[in-house]
Protein backbone atom coordinates (compact mmCIF):
# COMPACT_ATOMS: atom_id res chain seq x y z
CA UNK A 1 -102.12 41.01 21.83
CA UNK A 2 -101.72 41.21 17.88
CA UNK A 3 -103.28 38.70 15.90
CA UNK A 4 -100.25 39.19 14.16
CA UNK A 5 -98.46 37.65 16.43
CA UNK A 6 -97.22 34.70 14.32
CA UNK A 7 -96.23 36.93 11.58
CA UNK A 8 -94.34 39.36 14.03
CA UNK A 9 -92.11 36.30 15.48
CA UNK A 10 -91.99 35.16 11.68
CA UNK A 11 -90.20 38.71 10.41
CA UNK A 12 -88.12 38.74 13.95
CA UNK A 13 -86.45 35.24 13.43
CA UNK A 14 -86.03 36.19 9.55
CA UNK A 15 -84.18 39.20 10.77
CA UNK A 16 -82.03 36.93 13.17
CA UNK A 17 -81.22 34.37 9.92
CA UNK A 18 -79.97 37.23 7.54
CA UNK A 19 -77.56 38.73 10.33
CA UNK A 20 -76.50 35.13 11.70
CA UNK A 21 -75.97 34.28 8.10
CA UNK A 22 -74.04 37.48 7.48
CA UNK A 23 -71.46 36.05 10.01
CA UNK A 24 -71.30 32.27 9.36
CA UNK A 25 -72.57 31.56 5.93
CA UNK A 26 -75.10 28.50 5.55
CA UNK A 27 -72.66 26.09 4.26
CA UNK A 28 -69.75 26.87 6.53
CA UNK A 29 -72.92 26.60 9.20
CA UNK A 30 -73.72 22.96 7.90
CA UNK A 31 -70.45 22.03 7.46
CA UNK A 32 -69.88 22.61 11.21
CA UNK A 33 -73.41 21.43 12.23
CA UNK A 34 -73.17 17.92 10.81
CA UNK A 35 -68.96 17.37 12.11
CA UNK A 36 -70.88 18.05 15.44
CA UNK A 37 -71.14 14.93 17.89
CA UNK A 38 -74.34 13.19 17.38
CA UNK A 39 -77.62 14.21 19.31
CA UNK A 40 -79.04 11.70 21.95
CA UNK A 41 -82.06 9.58 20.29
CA UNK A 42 -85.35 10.68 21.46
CA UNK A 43 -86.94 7.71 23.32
CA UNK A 44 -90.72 7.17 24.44
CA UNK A 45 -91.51 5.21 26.87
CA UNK A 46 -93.41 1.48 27.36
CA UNK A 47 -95.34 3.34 29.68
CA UNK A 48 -97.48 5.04 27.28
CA UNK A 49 -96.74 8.14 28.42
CA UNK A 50 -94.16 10.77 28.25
CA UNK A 51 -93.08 14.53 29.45
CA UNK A 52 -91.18 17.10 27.56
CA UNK A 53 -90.29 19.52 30.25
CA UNK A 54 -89.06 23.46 29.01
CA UNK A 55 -86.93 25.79 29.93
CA UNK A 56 -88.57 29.51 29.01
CA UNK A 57 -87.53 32.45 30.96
CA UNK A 58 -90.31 34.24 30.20
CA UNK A 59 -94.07 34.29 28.29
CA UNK A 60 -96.03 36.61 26.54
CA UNK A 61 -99.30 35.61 28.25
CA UNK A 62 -97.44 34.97 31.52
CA UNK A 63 -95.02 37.60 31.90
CA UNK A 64 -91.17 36.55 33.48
CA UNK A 65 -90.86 32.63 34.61
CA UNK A 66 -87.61 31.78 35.15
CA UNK A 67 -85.41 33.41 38.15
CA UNK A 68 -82.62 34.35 35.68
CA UNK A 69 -80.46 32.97 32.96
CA UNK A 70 -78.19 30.86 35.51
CA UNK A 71 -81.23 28.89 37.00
CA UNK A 72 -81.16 26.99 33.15
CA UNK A 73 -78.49 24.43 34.21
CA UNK A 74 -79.94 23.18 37.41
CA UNK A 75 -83.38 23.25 36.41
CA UNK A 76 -82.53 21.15 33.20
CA UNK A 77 -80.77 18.81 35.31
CA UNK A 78 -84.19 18.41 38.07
CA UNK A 79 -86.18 17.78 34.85
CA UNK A 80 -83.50 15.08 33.63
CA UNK A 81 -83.67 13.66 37.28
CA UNK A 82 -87.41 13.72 37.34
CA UNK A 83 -87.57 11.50 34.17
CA UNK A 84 -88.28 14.18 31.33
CA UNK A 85 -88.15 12.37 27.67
CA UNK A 86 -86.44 16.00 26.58
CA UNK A 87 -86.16 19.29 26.99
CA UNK A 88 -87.14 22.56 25.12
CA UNK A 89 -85.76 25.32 25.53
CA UNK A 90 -86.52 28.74 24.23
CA UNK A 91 -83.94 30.40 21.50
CA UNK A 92 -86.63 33.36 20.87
CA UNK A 93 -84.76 36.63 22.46
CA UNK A 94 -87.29 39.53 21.80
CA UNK A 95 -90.56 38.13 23.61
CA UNK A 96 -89.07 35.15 25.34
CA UNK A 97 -85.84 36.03 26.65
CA UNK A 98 -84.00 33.13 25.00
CA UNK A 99 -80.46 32.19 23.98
CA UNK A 100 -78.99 30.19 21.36
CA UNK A 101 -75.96 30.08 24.45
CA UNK A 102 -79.10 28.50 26.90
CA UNK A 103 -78.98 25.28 24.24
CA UNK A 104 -75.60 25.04 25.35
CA UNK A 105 -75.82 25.64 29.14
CA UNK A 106 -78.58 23.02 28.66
CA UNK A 107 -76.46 20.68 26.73
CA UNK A 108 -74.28 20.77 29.97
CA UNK A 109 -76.61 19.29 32.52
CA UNK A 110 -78.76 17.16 30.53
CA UNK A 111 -76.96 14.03 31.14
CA UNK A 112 -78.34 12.53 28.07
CA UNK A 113 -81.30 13.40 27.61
CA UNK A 114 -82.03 15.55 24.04
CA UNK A 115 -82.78 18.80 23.37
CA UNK A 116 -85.47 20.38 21.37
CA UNK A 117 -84.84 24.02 20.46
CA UNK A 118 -87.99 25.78 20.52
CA UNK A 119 -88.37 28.79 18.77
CA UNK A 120 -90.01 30.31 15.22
CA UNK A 121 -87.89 28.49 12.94
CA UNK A 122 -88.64 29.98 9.07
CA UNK A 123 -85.27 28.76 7.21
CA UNK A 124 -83.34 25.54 7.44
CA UNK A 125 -80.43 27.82 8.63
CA UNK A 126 -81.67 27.52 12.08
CA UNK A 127 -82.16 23.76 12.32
CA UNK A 128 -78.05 23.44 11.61
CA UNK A 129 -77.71 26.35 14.26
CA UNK A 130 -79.82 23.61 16.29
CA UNK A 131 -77.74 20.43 16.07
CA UNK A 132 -74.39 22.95 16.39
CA UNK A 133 -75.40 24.05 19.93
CA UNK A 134 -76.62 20.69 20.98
CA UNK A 135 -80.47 20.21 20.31
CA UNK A 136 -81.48 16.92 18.95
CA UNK A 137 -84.77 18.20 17.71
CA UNK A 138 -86.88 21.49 16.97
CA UNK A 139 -90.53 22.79 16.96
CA UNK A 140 -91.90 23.55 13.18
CA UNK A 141 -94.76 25.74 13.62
CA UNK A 142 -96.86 24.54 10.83
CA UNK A 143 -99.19 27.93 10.81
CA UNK A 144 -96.11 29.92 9.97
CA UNK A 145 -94.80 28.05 6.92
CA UNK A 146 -95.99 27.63 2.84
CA UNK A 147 -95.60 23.29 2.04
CA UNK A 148 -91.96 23.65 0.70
CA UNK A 149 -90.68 25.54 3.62
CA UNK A 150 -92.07 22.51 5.63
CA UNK A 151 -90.44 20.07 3.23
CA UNK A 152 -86.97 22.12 3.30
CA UNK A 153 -87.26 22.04 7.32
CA UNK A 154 -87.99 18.58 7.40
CA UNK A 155 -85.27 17.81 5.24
CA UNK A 156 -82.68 19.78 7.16
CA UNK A 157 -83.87 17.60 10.11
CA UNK A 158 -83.76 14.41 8.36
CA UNK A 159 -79.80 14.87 7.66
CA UNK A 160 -79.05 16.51 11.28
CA UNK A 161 -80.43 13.28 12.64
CA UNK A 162 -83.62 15.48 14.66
CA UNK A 163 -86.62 14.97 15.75
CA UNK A 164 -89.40 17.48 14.57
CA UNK A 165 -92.26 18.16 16.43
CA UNK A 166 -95.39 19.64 13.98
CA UNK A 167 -97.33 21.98 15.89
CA UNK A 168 -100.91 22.58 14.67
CA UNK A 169 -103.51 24.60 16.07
CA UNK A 170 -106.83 23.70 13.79
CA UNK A 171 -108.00 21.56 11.56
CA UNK A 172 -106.10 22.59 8.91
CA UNK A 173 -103.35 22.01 10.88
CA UNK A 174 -103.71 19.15 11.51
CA UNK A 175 -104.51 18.45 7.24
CA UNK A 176 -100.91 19.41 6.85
CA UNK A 177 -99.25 17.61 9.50
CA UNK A 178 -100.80 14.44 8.16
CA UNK A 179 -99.49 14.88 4.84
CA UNK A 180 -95.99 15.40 6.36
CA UNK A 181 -96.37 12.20 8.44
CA UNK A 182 -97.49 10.51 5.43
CA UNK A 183 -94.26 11.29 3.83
CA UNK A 184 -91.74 11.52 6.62
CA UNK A 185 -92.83 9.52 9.50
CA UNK A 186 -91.23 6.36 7.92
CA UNK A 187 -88.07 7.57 9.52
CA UNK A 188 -89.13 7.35 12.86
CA UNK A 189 -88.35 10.96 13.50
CA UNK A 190 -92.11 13.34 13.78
CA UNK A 191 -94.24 14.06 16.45
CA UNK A 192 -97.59 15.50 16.34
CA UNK A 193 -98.80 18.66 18.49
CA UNK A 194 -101.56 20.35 19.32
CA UNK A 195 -101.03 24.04 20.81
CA UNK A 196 -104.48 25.06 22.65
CA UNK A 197 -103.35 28.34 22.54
CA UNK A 198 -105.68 31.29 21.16
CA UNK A 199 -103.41 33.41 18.58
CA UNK A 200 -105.43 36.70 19.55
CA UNK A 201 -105.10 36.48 23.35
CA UNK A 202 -102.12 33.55 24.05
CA UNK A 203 -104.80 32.17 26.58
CA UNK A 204 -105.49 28.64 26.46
CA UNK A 205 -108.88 27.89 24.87
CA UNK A 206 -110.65 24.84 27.17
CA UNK A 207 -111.63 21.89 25.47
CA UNK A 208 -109.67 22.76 22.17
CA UNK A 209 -106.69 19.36 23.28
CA UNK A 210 -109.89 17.06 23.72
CA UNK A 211 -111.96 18.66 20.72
CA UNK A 212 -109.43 17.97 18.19
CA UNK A 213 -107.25 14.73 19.65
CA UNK A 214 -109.31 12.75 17.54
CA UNK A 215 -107.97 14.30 14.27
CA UNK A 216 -104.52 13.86 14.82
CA UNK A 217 -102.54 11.28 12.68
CA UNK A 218 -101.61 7.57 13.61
CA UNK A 219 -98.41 6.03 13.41
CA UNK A 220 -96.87 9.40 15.47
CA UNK A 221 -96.59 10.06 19.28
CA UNK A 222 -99.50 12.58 19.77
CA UNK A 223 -98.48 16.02 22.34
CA UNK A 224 -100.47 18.35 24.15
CA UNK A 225 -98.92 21.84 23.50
CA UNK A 226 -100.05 24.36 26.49
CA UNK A 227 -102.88 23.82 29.16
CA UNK A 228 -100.94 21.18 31.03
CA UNK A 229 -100.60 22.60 34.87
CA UNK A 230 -101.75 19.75 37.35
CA UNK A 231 -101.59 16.20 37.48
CA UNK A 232 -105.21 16.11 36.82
CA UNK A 233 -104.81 17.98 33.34
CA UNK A 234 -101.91 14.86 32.45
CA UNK A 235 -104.64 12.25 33.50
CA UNK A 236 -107.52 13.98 31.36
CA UNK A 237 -104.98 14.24 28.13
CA UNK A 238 -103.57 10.76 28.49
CA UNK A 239 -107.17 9.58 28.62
CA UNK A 240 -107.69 12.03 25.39
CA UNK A 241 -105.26 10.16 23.63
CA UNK A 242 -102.21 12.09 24.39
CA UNK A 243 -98.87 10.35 24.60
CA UNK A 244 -96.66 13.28 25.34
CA UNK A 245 -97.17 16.57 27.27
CA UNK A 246 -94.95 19.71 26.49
CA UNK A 247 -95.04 21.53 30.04
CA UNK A 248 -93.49 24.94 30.42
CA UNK A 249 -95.00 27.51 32.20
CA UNK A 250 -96.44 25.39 35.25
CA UNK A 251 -92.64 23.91 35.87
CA UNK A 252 -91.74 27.15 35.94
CA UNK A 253 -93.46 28.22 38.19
CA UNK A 254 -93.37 25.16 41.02
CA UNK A 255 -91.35 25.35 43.78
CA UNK A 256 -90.41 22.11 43.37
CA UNK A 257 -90.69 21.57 39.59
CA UNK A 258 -88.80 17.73 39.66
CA UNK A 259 -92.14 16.47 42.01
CA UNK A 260 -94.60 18.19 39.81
CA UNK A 261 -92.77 16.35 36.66
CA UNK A 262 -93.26 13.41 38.74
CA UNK A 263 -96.41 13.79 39.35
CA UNK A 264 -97.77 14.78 35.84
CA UNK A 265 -95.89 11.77 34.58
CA UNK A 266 -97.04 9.38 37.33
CA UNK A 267 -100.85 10.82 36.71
CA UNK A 268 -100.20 10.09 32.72
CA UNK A 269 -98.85 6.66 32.61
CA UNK A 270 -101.56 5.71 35.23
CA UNK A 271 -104.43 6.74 33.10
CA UNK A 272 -102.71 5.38 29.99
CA UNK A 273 -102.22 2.36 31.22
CA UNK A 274 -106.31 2.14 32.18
CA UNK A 275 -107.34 3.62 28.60
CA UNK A 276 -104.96 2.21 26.44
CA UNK A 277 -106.65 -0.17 23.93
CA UNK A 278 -104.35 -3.87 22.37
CA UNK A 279 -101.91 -2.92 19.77
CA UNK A 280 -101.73 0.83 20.93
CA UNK A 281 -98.53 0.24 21.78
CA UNK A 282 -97.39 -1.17 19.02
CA UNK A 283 -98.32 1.75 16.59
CA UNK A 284 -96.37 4.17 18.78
CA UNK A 285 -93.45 5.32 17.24
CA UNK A 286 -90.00 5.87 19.41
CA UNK A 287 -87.16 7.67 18.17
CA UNK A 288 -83.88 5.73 16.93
């Protein structure tokens, strides 16, 4: 795998901006993004513990997931069912099979639970393309994007009424995402991930959620990006510190993916619940 690969998804979703564009200018775009019906709040819960359950047909490191496009609507409404905070769901086409159209099948069968589109998002264009098909947040890959990008992203977010959740992979990362919470997370609508996946390879690195969950900022609900596949890995991240898991390829995979949602959040909450120190609770932030 390219080590490119960031920059490859980067110049693929700038390609999809300048021909969506082409179509539906950005302010005819906004216009019609912001007239759309309000996205469900994103909210945590008491529990201390929290799953976002996605929808990816397919992964670069994994190969295909999903059994075909028209599995999205039932298996968004098991994760629903099962207790999922949200859902992501995958709007890349070229490497993960996905559909702005699988926001909307989602949309369908969440029953009220929000959205997150995940994809490469590089222009502010595709956060209105967001809240049009139904999301009520999106994934801002931190690595990908210079400070003002970031700001013009978060912005975009701020008057859609999403949630963002800042993925980091380092140090660095995690540098940036703190300034960003610093001056955004007064509105109550950031999250804070880590991705443990190598860029070279797409395999998860072991130990890299634990190594750097002490770096991440306070005053935001903390996610483990990647590496979550057994109830045992949600009880060893909640104990990390993690509030939230992002699960994808292991509910993919299950047979019965509403009991292993179950069990990853039952596994969570129960080691939260044994780790969590006075006034933890309190500095969690929930979405209004």
């Amino acid at each position: 795998m390219s080590a490119d690969f960031l920059t490859s998804m980067a110049q693929s979703s700038r390609a999809r901006v300048e021909r969506a564009s082409a179509v539906l200018p950005l302010p005819a775009l906004r216009a019609r993004a912001l007239q759309a019906p309000p996205p469900p709040a994103l909210r945590l819960s008491s529990a201390g513990f929290d799953l976002i359950a996605e929808v990816k047909l397919r992964s670069p490191a994994a190969g295909r997931l999903g059994q075909a496009a028209g599995d999205i609507g039932a298996r968004v409404a098991s994760y629903a069912a099962a207790g999922a905070a949200a859902i992501s769901v995958l709007t890349e086409p070229s490497r993960f099979e996905g559909e702005l159209s699988h926001l909307d099948e989602a949309a369908q069968r969440a029953g009220g639970v929000p959205l997150m589109r995940k994809d490469f998002l590089v222009d502010p264009y595709q956060v209105y393309e967001a809240r049009l098909h139904g999301a009520a947040g999106v994934l801002v890959i931190l690595r990908m994007l210079e400070e003002p990008m970031q700001q013009r992203l978060l912005a975009a977010c701020e008057e859609s009424a999403l949630f963002a959740l800042l993925e980091c992979f380092d140090e660095a990362d995690l540098a940036r995402a703190a300034s960003l919470v610093h001056r955004h997370a007064e509105r109550g609508r950031l999250l804070v991930g880590i991705n443990c996946r190598d860029l070279v390879s797409l395999q998860v690195v072991p130990g890299r959620l634990e190594a750097l969950a002490p770096l991440l900022p306070e005053g935001v609900a903390r996610v483990a990006e990647s590496g979550v596949e057994t109830p045992a890995d949600a009880e060893r991240l909640a104990r990390a510190g993690y509030e939230v898991a992002l699960v994808g390829s292991a509910l993919m995979r299950a047979v019965d993916p509403a009991a292993l949602a179950r069990e990853l959040l039952a596994q969570g909450r129960a080691a939260r619940a044994g780790s969590v120190q006075p006034g933890a609770a309190r500095r969690r932030r929930v979405q209004r």
